[in-house]
Protein backbone atom coordinates (compact mmCIF):
# COMPACT_ATOMS: atom_id res chain seq x y z
CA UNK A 1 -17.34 9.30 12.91
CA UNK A 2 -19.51 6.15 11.98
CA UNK A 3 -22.87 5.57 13.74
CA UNK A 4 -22.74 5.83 17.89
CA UNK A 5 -19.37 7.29 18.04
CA UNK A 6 -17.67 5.06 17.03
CA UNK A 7 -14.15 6.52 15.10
CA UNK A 8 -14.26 5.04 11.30
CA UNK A 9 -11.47 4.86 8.82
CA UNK A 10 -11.72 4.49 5.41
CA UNK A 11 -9.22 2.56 3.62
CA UNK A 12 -8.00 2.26 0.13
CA UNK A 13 -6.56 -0.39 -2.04
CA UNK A 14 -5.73 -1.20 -5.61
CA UNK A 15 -5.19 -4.55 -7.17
CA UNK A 16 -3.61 -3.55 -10.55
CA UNK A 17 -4.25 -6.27 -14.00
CA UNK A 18 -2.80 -6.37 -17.35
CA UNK A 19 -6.57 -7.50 -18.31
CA UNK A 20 -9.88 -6.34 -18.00
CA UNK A 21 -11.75 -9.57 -18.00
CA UNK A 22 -9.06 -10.72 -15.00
CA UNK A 23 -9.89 -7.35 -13.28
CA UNK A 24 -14.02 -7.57 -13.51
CA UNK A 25 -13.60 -11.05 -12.17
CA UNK A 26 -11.81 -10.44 -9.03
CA UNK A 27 -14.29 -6.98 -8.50
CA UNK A 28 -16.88 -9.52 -9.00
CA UNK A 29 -15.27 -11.83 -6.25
CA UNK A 30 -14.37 -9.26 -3.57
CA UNK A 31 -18.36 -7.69 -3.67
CA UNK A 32 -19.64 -11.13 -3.42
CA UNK A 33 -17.20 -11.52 0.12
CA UNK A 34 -19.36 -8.33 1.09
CA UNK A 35 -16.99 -5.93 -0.07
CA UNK A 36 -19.14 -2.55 -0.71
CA UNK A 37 -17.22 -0.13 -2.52
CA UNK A 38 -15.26 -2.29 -5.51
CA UNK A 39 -14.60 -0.31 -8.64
CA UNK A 40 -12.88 -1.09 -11.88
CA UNK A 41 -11.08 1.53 -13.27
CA UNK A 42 -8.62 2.16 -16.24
CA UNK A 43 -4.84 2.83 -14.27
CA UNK A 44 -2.19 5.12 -15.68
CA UNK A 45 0.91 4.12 -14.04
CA UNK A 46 4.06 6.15 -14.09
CA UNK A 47 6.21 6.27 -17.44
CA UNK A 48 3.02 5.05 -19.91
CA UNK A 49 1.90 7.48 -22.09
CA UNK A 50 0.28 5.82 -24.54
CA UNK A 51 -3.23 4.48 -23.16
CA UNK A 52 -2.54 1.10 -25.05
CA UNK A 53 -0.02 0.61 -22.26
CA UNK A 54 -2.59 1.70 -19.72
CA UNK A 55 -3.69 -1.71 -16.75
CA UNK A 56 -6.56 -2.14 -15.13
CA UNK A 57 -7.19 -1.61 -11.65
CA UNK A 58 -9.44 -3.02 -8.76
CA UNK A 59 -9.95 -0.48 -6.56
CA UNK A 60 -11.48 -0.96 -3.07
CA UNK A 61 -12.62 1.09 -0.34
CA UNK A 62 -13.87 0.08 2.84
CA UNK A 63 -14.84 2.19 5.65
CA UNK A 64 -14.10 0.37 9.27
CA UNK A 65 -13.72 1.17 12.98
CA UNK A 66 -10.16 2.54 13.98
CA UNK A 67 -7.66 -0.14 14.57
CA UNK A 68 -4.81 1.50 16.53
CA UNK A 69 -2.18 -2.12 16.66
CA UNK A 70 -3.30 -2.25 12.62
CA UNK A 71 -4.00 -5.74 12.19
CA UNK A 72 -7.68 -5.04 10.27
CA UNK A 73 -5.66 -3.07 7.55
CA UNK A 74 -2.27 -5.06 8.02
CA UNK A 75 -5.12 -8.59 7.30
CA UNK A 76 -6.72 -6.85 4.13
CA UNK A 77 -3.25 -5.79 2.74
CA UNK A 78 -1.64 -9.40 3.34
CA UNK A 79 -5.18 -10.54 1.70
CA UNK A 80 -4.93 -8.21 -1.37
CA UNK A 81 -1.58 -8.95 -2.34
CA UNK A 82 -2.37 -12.52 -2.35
CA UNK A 83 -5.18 -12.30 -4.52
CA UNK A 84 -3.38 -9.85 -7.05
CA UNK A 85 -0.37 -12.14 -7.47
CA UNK A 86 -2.70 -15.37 -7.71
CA UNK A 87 -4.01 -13.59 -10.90
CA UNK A 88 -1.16 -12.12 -12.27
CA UNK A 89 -1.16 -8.66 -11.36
CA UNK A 90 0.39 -7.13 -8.25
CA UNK A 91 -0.81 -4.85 -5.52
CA UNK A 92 -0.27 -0.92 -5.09
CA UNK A 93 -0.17 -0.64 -1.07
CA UNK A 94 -0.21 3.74 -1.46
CA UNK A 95 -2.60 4.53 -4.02
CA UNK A 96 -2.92 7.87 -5.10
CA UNK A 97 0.60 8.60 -2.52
């Protein structure tokens, strides 16, 4: 429950990079828009064992009041995709499921 009552869900996404640099810069982007809770992280997808191989992930969590028709979460994951395939990468819509 956020402050008053008010039902809050938290909501993840990851933008995933082949490149560091083009990962910090879109992190660097999305906290500037306000985002609060932007992290770069190193991403082991499926199949890659050797950490050479290994992208780099934007990962963002945001924390917001219950939408029941989804249109808040339906807007950022429209948003999200966008920005990943502007910059090369592509966007994981279940991370960590």
């Amino acid at each position: 429950m956020a402050e008053g009552g008010i039902l809050a869900v938290v909501s993840d996404h990851l933008l995933v990079f082949p490149e560091r640099d083009v990962a910090e810069e879109v992190a660097a982007s999305l906290s500037d828009e306000g985002f609060t809770d932007v992290r770069v992280v190193r991403e082991a997808l499926a199949g890659e064992d050797d950490s050479e191989d290994h992208e780099w992930a934007v990962h963002v969590r945001e924390e917001m009041v219950a939408d029941e028709s989804g249109a808040v979460e339906g807007g950022l994951r429209d948003r999200f995709e966008a920005l990943a395939h502007e910059h090369g990468g592509w966007y994981d819509p279940h991370p960590g499921g």
